[in-house]
Protein backbone atom coordinates (compact mmCIF):
# COMPACT_ATOMS: atom_id res chain seq x y z
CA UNK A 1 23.27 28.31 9.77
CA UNK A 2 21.17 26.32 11.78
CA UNK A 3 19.01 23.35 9.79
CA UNK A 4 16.74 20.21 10.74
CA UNK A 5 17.08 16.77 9.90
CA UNK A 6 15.06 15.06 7.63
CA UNK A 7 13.39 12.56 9.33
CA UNK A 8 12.37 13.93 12.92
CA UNK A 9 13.15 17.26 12.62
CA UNK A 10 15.70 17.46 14.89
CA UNK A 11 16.92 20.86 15.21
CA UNK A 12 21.02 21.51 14.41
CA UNK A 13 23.12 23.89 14.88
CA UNK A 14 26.22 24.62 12.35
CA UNK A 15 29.49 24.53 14.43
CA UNK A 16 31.06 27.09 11.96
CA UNK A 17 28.67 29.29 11.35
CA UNK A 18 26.75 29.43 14.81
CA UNK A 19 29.64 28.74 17.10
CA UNK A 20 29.13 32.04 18.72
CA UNK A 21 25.65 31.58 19.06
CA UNK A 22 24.16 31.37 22.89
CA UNK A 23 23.18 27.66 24.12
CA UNK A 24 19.65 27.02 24.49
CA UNK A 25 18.99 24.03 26.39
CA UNK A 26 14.88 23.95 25.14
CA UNK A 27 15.45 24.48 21.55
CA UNK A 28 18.58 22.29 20.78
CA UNK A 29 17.86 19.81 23.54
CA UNK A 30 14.85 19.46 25.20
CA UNK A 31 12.52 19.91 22.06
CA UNK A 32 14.97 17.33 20.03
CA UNK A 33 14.26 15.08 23.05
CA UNK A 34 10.68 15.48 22.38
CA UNK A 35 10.47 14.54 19.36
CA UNK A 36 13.08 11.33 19.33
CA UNK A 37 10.24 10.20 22.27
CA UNK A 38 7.56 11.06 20.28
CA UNK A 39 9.11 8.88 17.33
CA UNK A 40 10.28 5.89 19.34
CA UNK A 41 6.46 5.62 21.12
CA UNK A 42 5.26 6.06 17.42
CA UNK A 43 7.19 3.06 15.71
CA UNK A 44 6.62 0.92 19.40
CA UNK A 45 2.95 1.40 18.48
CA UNK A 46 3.23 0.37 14.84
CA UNK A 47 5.57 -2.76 16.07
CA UNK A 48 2.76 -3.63 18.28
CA UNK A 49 0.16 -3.66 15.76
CA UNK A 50 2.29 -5.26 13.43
CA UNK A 51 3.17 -7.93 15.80
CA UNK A 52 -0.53 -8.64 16.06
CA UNK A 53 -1.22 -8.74 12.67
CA UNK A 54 1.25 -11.27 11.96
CA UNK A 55 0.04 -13.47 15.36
CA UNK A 56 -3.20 -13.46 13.92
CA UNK A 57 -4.03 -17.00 11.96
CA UNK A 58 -6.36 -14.83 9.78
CA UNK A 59 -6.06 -11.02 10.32
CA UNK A 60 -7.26 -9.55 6.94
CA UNK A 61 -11.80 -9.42 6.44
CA UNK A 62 -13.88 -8.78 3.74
CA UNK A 63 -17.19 -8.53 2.40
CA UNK A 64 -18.29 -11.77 0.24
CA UNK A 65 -20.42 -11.42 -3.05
CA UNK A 66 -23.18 -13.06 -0.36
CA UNK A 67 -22.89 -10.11 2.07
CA UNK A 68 -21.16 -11.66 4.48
CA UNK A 69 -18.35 -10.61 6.41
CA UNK A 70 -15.03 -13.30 6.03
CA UNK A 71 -11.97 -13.16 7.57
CA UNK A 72 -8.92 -14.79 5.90
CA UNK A 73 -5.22 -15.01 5.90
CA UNK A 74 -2.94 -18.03 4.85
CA UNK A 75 -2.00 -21.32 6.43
CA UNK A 76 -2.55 -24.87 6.26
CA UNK A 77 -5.97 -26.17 6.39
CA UNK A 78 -6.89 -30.17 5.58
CA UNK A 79 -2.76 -30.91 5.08
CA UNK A 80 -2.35 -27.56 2.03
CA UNK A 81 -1.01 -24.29 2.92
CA UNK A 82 -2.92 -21.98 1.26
CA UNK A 83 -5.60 -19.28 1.18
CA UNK A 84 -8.04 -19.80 4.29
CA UNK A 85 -11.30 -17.98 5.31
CA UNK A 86 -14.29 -18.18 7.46
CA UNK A 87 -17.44 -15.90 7.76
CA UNK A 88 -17.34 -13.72 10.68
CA UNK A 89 -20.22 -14.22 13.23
CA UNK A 90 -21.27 -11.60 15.14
């Protein structure tokens, strides 16, 4: 009996129990195909966004007790590695 994997939902067939079964190129190839692109331009776009995030000297923001917007992130500031921030000006 046919099944899918777990991940991408790749379509399979069973060799032993659908060996007799008719080939069809869109279901057990070119809709597999799809979805391994589909998957690959998925975690290309999460490597880019992670690649920014960690290129970025201060990539994370938030809202002070002032109202302000800050950014922050850590590094070395005045020879210490440590928490950094500076308000965001718009």
């Amino acid at each position: 009996m046919a099944s899918n994997t777990p991940n991408l939902d790749l379509y399979k067939k069973d060799p032993v129990q659908d060996g007799d079964d008719t080939f069809n190129i869109e279901t057990m190839l070119n809709e597999n195909w799809d979805k391994i692109d589909e998957g690959i331009g998925d975690a290309a776009e999460s490597k880019t966004a992670i690649d920014a995030h960690k290129a970025a000297a201060m990539p994370h923001k938030f809202i002070g007790s002032d109202g302000k917007v800050y950014r922050w992130g850590l590094g070395q500031q005045g020879g210490q590695f440590g928490f950094i921030y500076e308000e965001v000006v718009v």
